[in-house]
Structures are given as C-alpha cells and as structure tokens.
C-alpha atoms as a PDB file:
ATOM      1  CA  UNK A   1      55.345 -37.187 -41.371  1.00  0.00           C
ATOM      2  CA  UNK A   2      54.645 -34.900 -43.885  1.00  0.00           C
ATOM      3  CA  UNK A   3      52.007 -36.035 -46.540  1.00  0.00           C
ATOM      4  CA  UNK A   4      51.981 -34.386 -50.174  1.00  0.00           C
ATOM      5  CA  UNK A   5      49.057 -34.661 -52.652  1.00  0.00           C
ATOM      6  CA  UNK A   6      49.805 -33.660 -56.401  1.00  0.00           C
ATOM      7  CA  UNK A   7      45.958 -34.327 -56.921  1.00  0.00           C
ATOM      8  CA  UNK A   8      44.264 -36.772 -60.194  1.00  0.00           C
ATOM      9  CA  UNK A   9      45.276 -33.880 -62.928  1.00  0.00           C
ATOM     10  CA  UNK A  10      47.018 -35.018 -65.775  1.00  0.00           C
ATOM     11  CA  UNK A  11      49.072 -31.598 -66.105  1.00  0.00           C
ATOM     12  CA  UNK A  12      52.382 -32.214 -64.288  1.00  0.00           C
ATOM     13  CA  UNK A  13      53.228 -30.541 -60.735  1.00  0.00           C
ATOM     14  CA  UNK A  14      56.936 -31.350 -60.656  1.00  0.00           C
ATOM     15  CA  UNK A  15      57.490 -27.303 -59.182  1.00  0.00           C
ATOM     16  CA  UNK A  16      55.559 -28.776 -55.947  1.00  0.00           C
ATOM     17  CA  UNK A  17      57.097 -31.938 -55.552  1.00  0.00           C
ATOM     18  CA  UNK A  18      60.743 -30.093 -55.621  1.00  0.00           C
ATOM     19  CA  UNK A  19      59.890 -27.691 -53.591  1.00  0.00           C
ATOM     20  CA  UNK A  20      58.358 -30.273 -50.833  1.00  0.00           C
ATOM     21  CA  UNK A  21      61.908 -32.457 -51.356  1.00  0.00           C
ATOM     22  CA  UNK A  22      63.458 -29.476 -49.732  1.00  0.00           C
ATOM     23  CA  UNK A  23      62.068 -30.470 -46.117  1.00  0.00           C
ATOM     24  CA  UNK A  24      63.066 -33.933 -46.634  1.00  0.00           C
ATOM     25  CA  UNK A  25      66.155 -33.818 -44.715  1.00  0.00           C
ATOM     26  CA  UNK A  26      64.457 -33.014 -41.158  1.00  0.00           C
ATOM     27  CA  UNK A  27      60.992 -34.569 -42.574  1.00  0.00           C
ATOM     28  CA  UNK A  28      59.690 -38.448 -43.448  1.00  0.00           C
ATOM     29  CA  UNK A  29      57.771 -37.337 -46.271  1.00  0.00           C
ATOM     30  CA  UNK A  30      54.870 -39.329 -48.418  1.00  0.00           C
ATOM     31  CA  UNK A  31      53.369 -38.388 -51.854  1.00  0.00           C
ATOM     32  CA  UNK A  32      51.408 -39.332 -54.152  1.00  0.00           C
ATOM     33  CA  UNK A  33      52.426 -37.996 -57.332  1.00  0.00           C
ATOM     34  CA  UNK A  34      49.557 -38.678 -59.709  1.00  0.00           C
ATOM     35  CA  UNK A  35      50.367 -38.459 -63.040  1.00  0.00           C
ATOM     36  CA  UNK A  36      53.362 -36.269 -62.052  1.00  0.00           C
ATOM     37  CA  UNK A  37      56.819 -38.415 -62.789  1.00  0.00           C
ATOM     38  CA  UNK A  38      59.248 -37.677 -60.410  1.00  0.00           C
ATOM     39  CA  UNK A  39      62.590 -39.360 -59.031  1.00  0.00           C
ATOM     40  CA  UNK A  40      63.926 -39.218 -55.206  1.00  0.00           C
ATOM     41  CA  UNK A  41      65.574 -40.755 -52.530  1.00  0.00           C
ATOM     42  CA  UNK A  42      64.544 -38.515 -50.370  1.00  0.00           C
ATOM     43  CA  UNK A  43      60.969 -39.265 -50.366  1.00  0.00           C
ATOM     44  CA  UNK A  44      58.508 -42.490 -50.440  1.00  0.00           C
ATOM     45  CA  UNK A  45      56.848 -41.736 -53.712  1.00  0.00           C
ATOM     46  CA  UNK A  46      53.553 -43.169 -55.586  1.00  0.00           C
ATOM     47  CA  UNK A  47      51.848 -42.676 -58.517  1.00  0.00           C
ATOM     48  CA  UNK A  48      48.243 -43.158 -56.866  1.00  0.00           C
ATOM     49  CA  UNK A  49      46.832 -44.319 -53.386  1.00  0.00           C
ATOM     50  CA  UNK A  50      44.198 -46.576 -52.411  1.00  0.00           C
ATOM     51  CA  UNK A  51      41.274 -44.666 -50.831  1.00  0.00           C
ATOM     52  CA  UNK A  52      42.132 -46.911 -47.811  1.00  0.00           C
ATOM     53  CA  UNK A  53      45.821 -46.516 -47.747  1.00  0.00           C
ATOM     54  CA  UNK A  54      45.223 -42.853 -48.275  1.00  0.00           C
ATOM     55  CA  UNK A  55      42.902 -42.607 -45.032  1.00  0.00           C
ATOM     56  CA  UNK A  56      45.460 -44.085 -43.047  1.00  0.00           C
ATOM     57  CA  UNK A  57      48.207 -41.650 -44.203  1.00  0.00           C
ATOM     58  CA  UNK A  58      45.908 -38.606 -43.551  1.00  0.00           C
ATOM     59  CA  UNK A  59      45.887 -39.817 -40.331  1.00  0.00           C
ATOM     60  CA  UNK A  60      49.366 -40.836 -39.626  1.00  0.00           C
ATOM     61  CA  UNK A  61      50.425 -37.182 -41.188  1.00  0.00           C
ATOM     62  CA  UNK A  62      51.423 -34.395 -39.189  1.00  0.00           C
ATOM     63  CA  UNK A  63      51.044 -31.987 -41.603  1.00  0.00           C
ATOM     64  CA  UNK A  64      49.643 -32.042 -45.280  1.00  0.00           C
ATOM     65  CA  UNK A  65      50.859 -30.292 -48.857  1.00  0.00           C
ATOM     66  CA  UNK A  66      48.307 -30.852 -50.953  1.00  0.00           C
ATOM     67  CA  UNK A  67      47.397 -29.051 -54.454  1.00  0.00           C
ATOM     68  CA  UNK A  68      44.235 -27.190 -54.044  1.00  0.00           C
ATOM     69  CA  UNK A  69      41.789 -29.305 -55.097  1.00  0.00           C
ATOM     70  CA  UNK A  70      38.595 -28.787 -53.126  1.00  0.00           C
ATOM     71  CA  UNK A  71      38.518 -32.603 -52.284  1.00  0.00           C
ATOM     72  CA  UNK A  72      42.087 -33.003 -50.797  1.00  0.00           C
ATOM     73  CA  UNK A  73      42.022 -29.367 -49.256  1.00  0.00           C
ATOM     74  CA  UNK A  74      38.656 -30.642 -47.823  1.00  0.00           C
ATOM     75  CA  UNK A  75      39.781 -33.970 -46.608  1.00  0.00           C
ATOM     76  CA  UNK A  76      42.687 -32.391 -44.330  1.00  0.00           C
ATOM     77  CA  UNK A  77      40.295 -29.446 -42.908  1.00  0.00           C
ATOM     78  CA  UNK A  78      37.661 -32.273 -42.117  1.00  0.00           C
ATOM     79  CA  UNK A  79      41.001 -34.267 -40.468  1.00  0.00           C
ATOM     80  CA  UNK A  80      42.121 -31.308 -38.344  1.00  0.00           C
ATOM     81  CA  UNK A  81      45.549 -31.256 -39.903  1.00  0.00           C
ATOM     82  CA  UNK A  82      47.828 -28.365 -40.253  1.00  0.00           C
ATOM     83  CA  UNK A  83      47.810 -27.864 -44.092  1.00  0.00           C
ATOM     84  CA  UNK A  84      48.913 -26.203 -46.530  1.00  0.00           C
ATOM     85  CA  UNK A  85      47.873 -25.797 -49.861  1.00  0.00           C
ATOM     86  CA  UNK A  86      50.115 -25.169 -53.421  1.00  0.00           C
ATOM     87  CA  UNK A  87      47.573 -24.073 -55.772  1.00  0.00           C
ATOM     88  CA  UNK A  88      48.398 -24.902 -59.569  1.00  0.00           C
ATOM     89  CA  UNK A  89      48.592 -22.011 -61.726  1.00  0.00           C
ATOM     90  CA  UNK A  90      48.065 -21.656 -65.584  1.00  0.00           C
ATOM     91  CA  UNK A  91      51.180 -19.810 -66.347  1.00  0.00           C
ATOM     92  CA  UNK A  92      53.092 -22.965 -65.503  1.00  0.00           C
ATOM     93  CA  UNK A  93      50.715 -25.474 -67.240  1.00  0.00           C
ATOM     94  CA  UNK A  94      49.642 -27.139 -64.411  1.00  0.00           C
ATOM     95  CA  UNK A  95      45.689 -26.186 -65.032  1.00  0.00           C
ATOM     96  CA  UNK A  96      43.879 -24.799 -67.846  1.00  0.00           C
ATOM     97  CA  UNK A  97      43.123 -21.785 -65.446  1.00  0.00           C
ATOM     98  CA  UNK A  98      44.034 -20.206 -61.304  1.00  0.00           C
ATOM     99  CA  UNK A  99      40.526 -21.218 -60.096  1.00  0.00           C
ATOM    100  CA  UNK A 100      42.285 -23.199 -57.400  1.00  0.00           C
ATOM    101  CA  UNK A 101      43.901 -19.689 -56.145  1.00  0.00           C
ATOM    102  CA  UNK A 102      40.211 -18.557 -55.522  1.00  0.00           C
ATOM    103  CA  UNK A 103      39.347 -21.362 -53.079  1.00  0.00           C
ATOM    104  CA  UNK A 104      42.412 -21.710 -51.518  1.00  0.00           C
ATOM    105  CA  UNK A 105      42.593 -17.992 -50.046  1.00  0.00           C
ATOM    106  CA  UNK A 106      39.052 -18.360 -49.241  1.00  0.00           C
ATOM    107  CA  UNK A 107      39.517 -21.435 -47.061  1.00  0.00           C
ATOM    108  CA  UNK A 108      42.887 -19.461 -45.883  1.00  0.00           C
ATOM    109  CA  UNK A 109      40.718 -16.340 -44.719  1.00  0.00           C
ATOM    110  CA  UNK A 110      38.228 -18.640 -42.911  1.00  0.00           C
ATOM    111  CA  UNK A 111      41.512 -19.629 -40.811  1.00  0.00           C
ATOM    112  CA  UNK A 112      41.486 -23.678 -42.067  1.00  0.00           C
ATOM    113  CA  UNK A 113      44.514 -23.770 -43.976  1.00  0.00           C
ATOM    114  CA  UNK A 114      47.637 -21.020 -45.412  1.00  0.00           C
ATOM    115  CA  UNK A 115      48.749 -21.249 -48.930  1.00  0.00           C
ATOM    116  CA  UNK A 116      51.793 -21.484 -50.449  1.00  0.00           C
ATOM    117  CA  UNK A 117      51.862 -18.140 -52.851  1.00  0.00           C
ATOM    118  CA  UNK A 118      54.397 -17.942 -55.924  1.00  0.00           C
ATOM    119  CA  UNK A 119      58.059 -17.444 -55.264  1.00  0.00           C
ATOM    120  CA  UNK A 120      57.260 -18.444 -51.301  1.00  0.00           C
ATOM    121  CA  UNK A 121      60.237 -19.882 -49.846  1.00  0.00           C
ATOM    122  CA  UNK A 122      59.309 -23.933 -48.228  1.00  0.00           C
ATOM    123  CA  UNK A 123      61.029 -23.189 -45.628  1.00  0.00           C
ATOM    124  CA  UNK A 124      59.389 -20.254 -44.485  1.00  0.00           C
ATOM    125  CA  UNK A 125      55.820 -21.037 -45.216  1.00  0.00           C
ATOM    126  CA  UNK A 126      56.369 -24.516 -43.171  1.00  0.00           C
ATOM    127  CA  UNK A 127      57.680 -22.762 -40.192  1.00  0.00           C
ATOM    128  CA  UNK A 128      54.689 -20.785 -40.526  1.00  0.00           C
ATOM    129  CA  UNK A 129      52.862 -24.013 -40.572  1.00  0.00           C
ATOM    130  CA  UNK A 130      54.248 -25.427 -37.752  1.00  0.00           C
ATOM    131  CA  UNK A 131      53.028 -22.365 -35.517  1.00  0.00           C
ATOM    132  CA  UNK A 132      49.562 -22.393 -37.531  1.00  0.00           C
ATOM    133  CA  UNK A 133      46.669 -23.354 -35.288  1.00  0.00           C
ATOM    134  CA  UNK A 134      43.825 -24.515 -37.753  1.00  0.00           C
ATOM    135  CA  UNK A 135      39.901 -23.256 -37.153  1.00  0.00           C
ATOM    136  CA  UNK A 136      37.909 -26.777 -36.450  1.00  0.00           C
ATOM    137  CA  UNK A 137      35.692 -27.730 -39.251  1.00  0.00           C
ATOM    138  CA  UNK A 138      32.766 -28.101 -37.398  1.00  0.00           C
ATOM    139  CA  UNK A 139      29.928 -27.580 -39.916  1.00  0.00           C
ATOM    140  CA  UNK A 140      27.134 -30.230 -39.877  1.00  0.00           C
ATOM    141  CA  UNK A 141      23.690 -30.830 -41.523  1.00  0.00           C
ATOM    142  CA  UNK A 142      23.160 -31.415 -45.864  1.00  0.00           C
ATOM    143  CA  UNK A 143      23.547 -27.929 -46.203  1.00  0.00           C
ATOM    144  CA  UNK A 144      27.071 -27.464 -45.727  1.00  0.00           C
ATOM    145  CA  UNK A 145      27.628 -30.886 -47.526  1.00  0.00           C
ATOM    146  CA  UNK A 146      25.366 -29.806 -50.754  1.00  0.00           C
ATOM    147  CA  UNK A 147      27.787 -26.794 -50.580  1.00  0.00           C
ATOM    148  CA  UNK A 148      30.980 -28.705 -50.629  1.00  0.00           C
ATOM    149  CA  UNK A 149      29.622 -30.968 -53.014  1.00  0.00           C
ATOM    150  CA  UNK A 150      28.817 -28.179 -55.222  1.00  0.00           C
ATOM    151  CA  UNK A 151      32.003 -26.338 -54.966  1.00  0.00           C
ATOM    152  CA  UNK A 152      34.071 -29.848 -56.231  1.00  0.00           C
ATOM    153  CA  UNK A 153      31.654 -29.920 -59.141  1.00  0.00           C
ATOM    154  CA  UNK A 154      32.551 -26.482 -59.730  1.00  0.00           C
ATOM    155  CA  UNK A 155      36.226 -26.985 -59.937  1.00  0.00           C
ATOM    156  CA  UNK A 156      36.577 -30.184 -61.131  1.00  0.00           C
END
C-alpha cells in the first residue's frame, strides 16, 4: 500500500495527486488530500486523517509520497519507510516559496529519503524507490529533537 500525504496547506497539490493516480493500477493507494479537491476511483481518498488513523496507515504503508513538509517527511524517516518526497514549488502555486526543495535534498543526501524533481516521470522515480534502501534514523537525545523541532518552526 502506497500512502500519499498532500500535507495541511491550503494551496492546492492536484499535480501530486495525478501523478501518484498513475501507480494505481498495480498499487492500493491511500491519501489524504488536505485541502486539495480531487476525484478518483482509483484511489481511497480523504480530506484529513485522524492522528490515530494516520499512525496506523504509516504503518500499514509500504511506501510513502508525501509533500515535503518537515513533519510528514519526518514521520516516515522515524517509521523506516521507503519514501519519497514531492516538494511544492512556487511557480505552480502550491507555496508562497521552494523552501521545501532545500530540506528535501538535504534529507535525500543524508540517504533517508529520494525526491521527486520536476518533470520526473512516477514511474521511474518509484522503481527507484522500490530498490531504495533507506539510512535508519537512529538519532536520540533533546538535541536532535530541539533540531527537528526547530527546523518545522522554520518551515511552517
């Protein structure tokens, strides 16, 4: 199962969601939309998920596409999943700027995650997924926490 996070933005990320429906004929796929409206009967679809419910799913899921927002890219590192993350850009309208580009190659880099780069093809980025072995996020302590709690302050 594939599970797809648009993320609590209000800008819409409709250029995700269709490119995610194109796994959905070898793929049970999940999302959670947001504030995104968009139709299929390909895919189980919902506006928001219960912080419950959504636990579950990130453990049922195989594999996660998720916006890059540092708190969903975080939650799938810290759940060992292979992931991979479809930052928003500004040219589309989908954030007021391409800060989630910056964190998203950085967390690529470290080996946690690849990233889903402009005019990618699905397809080929989720083969590459399938063969991607993540690095275990292993860091302990307040340290790393304070970190990770500032960075989502940061791009929030």
């Amino acid at each position: 199962m594939i599970l797809v996070l648009c993320g609590t933005q209000k800008q819409n990320f409709s250029r995700m969601i269709k490119e995610v429906e194109k796994l959905a004929d070898e793929h049970e796929i999940i999302i959670q939309t947001g504030h995104s409206k968009y139709h299929s009967n390909k895919m189980k679809i919902f506006d928001f998920i219960s912080s419950a419910e959504l636990q579950k799913l990130y453990e049922q899921a195989d594999y996660i596409v998720t916006h890059a927002g540092a708190g969903s890219m975080f939650q799938a590192i810290k759940a060992g999943k292979k992931t991979v993350v479809f930052p928003r850009l500004q040219k589309y309208n989908e954030h007021v700027d391409n800060h989630q580009t910056q964190l998203a190659n950085k967390l690529k880099k470290l080996g946690y995650l690849l990233v889903f780069e402009d005019g990618d093809a699905i397809m080929d980025v989720f083969h590459q997924l399938k063969e991607f072995e993540p690095i275990p996020y292993d860091l302990q302590g307040s340290i790393p926490m304070m970190i990770e709690k500032e960075i989502k302050k940061l791009l929030s």
